[in-house]
Protein backbone atom coordinates (compact mmCIF):
# COMPACT_ATOMS: atom_id res chain seq x y z
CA UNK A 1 -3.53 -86.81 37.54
CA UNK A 2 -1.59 -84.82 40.14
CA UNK A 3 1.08 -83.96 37.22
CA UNK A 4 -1.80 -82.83 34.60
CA UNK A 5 -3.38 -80.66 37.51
CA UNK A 6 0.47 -78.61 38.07
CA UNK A 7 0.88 -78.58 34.64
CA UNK A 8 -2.70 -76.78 34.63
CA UNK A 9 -2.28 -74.41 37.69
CA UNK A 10 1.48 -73.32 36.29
CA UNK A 11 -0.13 -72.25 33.10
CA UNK A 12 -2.37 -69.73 35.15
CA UNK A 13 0.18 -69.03 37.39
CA UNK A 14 2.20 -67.70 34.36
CA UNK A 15 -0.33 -65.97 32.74
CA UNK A 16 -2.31 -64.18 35.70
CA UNK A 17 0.15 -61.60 36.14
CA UNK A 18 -1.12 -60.07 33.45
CA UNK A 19 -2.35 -56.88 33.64
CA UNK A 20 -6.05 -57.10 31.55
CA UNK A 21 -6.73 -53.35 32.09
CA UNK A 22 -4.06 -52.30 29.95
CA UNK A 23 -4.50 -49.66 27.58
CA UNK A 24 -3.67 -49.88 24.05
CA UNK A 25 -0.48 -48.27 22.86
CA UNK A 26 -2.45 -46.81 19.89
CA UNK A 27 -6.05 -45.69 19.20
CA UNK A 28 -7.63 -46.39 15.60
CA UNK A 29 -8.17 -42.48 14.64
CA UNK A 30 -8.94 -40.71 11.16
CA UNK A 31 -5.22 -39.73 11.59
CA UNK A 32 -3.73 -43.71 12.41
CA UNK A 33 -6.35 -45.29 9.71
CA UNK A 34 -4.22 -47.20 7.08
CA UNK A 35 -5.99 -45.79 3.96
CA UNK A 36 -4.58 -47.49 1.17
CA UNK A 37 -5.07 -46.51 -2.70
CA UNK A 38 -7.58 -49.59 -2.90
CA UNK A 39 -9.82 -48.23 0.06
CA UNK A 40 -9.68 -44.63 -1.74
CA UNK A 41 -10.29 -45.51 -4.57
CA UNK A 42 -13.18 -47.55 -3.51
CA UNK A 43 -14.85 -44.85 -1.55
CA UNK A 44 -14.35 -42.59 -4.14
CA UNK A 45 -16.25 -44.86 -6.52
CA UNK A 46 -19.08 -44.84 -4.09
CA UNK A 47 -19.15 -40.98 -4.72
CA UNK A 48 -20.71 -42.61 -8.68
CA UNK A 49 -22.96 -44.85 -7.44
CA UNK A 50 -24.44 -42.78 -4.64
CA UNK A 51 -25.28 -40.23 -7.93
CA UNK A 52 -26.41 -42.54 -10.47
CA UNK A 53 -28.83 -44.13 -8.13
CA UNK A 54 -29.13 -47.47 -9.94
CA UNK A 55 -29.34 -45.86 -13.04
CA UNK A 56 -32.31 -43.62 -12.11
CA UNK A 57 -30.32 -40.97 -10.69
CA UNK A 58 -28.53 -37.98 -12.18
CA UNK A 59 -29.16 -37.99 -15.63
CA UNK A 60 -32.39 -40.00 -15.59
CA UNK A 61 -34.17 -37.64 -13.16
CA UNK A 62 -32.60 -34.45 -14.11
CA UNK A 63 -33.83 -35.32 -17.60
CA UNK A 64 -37.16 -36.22 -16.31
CA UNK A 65 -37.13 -32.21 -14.45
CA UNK A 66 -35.48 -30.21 -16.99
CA UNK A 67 -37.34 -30.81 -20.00
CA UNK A 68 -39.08 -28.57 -21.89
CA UNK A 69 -36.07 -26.23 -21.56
CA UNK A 70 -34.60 -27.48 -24.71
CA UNK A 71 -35.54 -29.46 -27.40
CA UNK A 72 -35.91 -32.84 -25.45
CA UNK A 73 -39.31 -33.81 -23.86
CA UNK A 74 -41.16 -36.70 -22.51
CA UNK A 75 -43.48 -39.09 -23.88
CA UNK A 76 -44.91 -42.02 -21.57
CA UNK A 77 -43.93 -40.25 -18.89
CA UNK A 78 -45.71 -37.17 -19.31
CA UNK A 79 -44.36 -34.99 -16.64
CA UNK A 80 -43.68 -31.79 -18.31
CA UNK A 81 -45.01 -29.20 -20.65
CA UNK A 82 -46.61 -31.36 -24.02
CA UNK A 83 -44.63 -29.90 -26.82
CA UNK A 84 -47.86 -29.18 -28.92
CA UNK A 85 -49.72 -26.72 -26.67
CA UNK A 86 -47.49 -25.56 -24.72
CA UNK A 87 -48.96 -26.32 -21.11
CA UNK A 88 -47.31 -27.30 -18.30
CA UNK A 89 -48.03 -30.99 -16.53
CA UNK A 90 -47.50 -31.48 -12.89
CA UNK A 91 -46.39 -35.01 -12.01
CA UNK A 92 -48.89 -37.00 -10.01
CA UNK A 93 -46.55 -37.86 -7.43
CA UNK A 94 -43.12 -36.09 -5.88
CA UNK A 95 -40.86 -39.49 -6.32
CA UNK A 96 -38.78 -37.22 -8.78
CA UNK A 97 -37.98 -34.50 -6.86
CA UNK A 98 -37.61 -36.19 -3.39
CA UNK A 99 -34.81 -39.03 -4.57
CA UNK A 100 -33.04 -36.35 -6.30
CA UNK A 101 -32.58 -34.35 -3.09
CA UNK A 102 -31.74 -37.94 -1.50
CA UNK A 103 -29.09 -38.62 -4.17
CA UNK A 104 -27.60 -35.26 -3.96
CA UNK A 105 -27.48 -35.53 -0.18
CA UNK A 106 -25.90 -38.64 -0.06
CA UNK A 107 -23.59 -37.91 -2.36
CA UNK A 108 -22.79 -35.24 -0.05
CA UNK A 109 -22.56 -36.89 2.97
CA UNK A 110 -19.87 -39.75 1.44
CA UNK A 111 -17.82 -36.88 0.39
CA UNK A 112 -18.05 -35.14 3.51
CA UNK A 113 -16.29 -38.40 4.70
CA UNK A 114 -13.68 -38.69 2.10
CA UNK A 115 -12.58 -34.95 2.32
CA UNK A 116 -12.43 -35.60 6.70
CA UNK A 117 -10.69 -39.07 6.52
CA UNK A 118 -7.71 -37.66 3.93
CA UNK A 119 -7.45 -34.23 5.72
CA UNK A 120 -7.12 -35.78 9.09
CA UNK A 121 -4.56 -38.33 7.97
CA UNK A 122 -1.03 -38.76 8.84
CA UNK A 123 0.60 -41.42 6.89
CA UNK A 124 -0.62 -40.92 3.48
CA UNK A 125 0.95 -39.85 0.42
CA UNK A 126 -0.09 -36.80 -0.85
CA UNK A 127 0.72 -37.97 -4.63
CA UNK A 128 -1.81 -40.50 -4.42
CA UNK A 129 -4.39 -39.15 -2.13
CA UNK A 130 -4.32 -35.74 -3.73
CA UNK A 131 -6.47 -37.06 -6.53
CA UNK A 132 -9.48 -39.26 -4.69
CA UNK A 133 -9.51 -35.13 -2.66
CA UNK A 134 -9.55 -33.25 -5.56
CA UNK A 135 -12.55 -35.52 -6.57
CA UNK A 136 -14.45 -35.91 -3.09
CA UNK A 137 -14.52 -32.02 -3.51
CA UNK A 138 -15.74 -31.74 -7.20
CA UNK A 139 -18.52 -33.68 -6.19
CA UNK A 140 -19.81 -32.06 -3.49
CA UNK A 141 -19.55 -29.14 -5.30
CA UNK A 142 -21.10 -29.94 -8.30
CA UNK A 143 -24.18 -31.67 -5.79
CA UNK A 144 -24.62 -28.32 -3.73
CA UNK A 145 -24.53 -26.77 -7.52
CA UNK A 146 -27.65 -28.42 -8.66
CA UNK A 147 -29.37 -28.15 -4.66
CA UNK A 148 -29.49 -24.12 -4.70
CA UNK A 149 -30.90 -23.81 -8.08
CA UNK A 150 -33.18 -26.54 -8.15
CA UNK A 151 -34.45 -25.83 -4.36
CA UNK A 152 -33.07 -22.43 -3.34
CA UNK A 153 -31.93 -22.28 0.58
CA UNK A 154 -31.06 -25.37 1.68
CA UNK A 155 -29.30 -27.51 4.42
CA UNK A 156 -25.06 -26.75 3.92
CA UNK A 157 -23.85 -29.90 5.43
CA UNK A 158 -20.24 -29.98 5.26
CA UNK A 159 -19.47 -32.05 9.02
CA UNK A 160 -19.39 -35.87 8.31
CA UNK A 161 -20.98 -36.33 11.72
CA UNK A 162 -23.46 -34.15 11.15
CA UNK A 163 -27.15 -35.66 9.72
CA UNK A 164 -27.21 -35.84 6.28
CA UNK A 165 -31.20 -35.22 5.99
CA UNK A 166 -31.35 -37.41 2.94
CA UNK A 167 -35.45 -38.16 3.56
CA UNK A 168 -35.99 -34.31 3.53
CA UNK A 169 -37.75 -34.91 6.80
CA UNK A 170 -35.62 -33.59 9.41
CA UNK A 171 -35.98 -29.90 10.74
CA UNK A 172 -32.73 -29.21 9.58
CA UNK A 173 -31.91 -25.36 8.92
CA UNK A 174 -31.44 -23.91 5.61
CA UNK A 175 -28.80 -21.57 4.83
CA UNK A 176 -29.19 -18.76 1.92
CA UNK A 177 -27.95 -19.58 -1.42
CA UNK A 178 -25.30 -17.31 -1.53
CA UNK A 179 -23.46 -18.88 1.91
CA UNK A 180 -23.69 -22.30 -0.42
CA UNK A 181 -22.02 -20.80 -3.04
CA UNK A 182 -19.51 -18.99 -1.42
CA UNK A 183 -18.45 -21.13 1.72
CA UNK A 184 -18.76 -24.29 -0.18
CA UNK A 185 -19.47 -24.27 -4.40
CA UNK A 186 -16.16 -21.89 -4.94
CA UNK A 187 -13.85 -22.91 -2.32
CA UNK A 188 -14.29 -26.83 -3.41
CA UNK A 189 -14.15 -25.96 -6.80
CA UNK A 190 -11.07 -24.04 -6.35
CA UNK A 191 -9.82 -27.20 -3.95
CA UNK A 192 -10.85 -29.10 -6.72
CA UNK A 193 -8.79 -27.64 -9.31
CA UNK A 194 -5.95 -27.69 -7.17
CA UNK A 195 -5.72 -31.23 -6.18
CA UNK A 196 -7.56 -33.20 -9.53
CA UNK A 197 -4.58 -34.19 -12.25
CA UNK A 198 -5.05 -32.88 -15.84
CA UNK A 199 -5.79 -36.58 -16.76
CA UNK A 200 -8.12 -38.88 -15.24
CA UNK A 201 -6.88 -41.64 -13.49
CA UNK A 202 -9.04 -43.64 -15.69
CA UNK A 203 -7.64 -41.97 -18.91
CA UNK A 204 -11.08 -40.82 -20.04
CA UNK A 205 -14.32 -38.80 -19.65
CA UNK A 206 -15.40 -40.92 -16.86
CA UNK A 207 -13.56 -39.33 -13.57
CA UNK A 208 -13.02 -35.67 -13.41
CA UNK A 209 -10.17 -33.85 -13.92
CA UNK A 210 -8.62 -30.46 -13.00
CA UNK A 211 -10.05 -29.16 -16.49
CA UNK A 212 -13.54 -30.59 -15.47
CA UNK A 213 -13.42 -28.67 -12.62
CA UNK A 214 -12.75 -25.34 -14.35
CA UNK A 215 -15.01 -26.03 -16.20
CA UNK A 216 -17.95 -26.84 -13.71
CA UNK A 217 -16.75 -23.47 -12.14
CA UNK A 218 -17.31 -21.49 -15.25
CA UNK A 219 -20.52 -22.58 -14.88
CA UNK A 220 -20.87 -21.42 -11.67
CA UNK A 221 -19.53 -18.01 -12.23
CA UNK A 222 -22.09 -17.28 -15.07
CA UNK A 223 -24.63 -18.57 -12.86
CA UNK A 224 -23.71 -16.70 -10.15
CA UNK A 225 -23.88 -13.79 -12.23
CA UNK A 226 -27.65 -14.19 -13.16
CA UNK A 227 -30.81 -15.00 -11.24
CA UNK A 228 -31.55 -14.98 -7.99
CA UNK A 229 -27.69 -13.43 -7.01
CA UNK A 230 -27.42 -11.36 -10.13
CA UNK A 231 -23.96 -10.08 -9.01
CA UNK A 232 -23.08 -9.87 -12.64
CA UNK A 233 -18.89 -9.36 -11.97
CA UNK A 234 -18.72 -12.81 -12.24
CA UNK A 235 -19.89 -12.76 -16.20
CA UNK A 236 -16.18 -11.36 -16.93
CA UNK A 237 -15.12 -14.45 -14.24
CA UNK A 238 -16.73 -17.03 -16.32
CA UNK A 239 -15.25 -15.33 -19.68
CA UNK A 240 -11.81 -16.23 -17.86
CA UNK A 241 -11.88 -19.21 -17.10
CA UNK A 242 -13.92 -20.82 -20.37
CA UNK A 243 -11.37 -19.16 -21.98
CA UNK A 244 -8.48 -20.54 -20.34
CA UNK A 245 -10.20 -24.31 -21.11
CA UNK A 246 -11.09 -23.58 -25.20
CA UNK A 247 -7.78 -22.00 -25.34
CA UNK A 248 -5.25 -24.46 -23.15
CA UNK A 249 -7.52 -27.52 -22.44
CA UNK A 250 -6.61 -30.74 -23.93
CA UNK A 251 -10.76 -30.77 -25.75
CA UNK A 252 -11.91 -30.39 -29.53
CA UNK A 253 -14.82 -31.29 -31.38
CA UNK A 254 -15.11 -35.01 -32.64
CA UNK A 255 -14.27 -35.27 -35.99
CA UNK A 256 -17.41 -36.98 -36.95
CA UNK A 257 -20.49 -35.56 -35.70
CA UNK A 258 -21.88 -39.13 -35.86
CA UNK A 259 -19.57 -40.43 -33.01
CA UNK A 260 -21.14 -38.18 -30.75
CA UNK A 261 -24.39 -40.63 -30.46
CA UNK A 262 -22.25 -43.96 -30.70
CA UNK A 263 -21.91 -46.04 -26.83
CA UNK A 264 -18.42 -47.32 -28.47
CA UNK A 265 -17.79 -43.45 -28.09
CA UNK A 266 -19.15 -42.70 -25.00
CA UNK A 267 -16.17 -42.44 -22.74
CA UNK A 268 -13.83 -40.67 -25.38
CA UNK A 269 -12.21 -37.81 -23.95
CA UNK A 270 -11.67 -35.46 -27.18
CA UNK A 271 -15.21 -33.13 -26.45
CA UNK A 272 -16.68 -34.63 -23.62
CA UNK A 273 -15.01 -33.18 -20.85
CA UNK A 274 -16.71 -34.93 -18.18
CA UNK A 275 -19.39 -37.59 -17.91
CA UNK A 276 -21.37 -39.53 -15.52
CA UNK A 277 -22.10 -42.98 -17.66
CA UNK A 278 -24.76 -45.37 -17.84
CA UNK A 279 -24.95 -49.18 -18.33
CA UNK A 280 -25.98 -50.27 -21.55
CA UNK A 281 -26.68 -54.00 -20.18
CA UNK A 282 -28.95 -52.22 -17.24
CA UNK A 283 -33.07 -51.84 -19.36
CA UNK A 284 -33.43 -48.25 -17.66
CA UNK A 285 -30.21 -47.47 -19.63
CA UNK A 286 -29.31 -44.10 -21.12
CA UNK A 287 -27.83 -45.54 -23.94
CA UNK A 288 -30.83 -48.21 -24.80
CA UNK A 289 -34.23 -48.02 -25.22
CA UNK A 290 -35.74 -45.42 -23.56
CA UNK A 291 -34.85 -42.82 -26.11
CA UNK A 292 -36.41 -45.28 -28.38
CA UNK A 293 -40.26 -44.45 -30.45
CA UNK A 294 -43.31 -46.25 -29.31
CA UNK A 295 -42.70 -47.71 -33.38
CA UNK A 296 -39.65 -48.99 -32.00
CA UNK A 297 -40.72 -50.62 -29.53
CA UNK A 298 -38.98 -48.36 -26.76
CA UNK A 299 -40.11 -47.14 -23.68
CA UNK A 300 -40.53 -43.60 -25.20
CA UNK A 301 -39.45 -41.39 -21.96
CA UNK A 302 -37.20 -39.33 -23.83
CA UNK A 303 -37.77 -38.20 -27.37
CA UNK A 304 -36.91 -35.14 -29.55
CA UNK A 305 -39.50 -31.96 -29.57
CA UNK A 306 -41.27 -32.66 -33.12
CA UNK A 307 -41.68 -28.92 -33.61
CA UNK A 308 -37.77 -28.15 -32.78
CA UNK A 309 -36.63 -30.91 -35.33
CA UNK A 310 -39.43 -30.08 -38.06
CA UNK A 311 -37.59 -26.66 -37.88
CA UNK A 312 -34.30 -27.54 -37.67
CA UNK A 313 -31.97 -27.00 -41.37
CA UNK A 314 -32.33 -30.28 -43.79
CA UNK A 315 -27.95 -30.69 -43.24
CA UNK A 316 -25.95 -33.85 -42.09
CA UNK A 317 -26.51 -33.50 -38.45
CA UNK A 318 -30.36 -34.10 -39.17
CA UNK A 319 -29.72 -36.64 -41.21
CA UNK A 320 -27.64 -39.00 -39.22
CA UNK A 321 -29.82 -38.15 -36.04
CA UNK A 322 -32.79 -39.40 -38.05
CA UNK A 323 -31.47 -42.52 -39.73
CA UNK A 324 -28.84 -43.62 -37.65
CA UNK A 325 -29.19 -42.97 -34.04
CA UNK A 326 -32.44 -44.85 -32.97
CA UNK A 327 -30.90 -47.79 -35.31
CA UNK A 328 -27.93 -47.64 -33.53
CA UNK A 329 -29.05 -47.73 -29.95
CA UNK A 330 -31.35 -50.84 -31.17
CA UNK A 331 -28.19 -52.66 -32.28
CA UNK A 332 -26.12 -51.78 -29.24
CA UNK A 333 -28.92 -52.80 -27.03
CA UNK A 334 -29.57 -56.13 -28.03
């Protein structure tokens, strides 16, 4: 017993020298974090998902917003003008509009992250960084794109710390659209173009390149150049640079007008230049049946203005849009 007691009081005799106030020899800082390609990469991915918002988000509500302002509107759904009369329906209910601005925003706000952990970073390689920048940047800008036109002034968060007022409820200031556009929209855009490769890093329409980014600021430029900023030297701006893409950008049209509407298609790179996709599998789906006819049995929230097509030419295009799309998505969706 007296030998098992030493053995015990030796061990803390040993060990209590210690000094247990010591401080570490490192802190873990945005400029020590070991960011690897794998954690990029995944945050950057989260950049997608914080967008599509389970398959409800970018396309689904823009589509739901901006209807009537082509030859798309909505059936079940009945939120916008009714293509027969002409008259303009106000949804019941905001749940549109306010997880739009919450998709936008926290799209923002995981960017806002990316673009501060890379910057602030010692030990990474440029070469492989460089890319998951180029694309935290693209989509803030492209966010803050859609903000000012679809709500004007608004909140220019650009400090990760800083509250991302996702709920629309916080008394957050707004800043005029032109600040947006100019201390954020063009500089990330030119960032953007700077930093994103000429390929994806998927090797199709999926992830945006330095092209997509050109041509997002094209966009912007013409934009710019009408309402509410009207400073119309950026029309010759947006002449430039669409016809730097058309003229040195890897894009043509598809060689069959028909592949255009096929999912097999959907991430081919020849005319889409950049494109935010949607599951199939998921029932919400872009490419399923919500573009489908009550006679189909689909879901009918999207379908094509009955006066636009009526008038459209009797050529090809018409004809595979009306006997082979709807058929198709039916096959693919099953």
């Amino acid at each position: 017993m007296k030998k098992f007691i030493f053995i015990l009081l030796t061990s803390f005799s040993l060990t209590s020298c210690v000094d247990l106030l010591q401080e570490p020899q490192s802190k873990l800082t945005p400029a020590t974090i070991e960011l690897t390609e794998q954690t990029l990469e995944s945050m950057t991915n989260g950049l997608y998902k914080d967008l599509w918002g389970e398959n409800f988000g970018f396309n689904c509500r823009l589509a739901s917003l901006a209807l009537a302002g082509d030859d798309m509107t909505s059936g079940a759904l009945d939120k916008v003008r009714n293509v027969l009369d002409d008259q303009l329906k106000v949804p019941i209910d905001n749940a549109d509009v306010l997880n739009l601005w919450r998709y936008f925003y926290q799209t923002i706000y995981s960017a806002n992250n990316i673009i501060y952990l890379i910057n602030e970073n010692e030990n990474l390689d440029t070469q492989i960084s460089n890319k998951y920048l180029g694309e935290a940047y693209f989509f803030r800008a492209l966010s803050y794109f859609y903000i000012v036109r679809y709500w004007g002034d608004a909140p220019a968060i650009t400090d990760p710390n800083s509250s991302t007022d996702i709920d629309g409820n916080s008394n957050m200031p707004r800043k005029p659209v032109k600040d947006i556009y100019e201390r954020i929209i063009l500089p990330d855009l030119n960032n953007a173009i700077n930093l994103l490769p000429v390929q994806s890093r998927d090797n199709n329409n999926q992830a945006p390149t330095a092209w997509a980014a050109k041509t997002l600021l094209s966009d912007v430029y013409i934009t710019m150049a009408g309402w509410p900023l009207k400073e119309e030297n950026y029309y010759a701006e947006a002449a430039k640079t669409a016809k730097d893409i058309i003229e040195n950008g890897p894009y043509d049209l598809v060689g069959e007008y028909k592949d255009l509407w096929m999912n097999t298609k959907k991430t081919d790179k020849t005319e889409h230049i950049f494109a935010l996709q949607h599951s199939l599998s998921y029932l919400p789906s872009q490419y399923g049946i919500s573009y489908l006819g009550k006679e189909e049995n689909g879901w009918y929230d999207y379908v094509g203005d009955p006066v636009f097509f009526k008038n459209f030419p009797d050529d090809k295009r018409k004809k595979i849009l009306l006997c082979n799309i709807n058929r198709r998505y039916q096959r693919e969706s099953d």
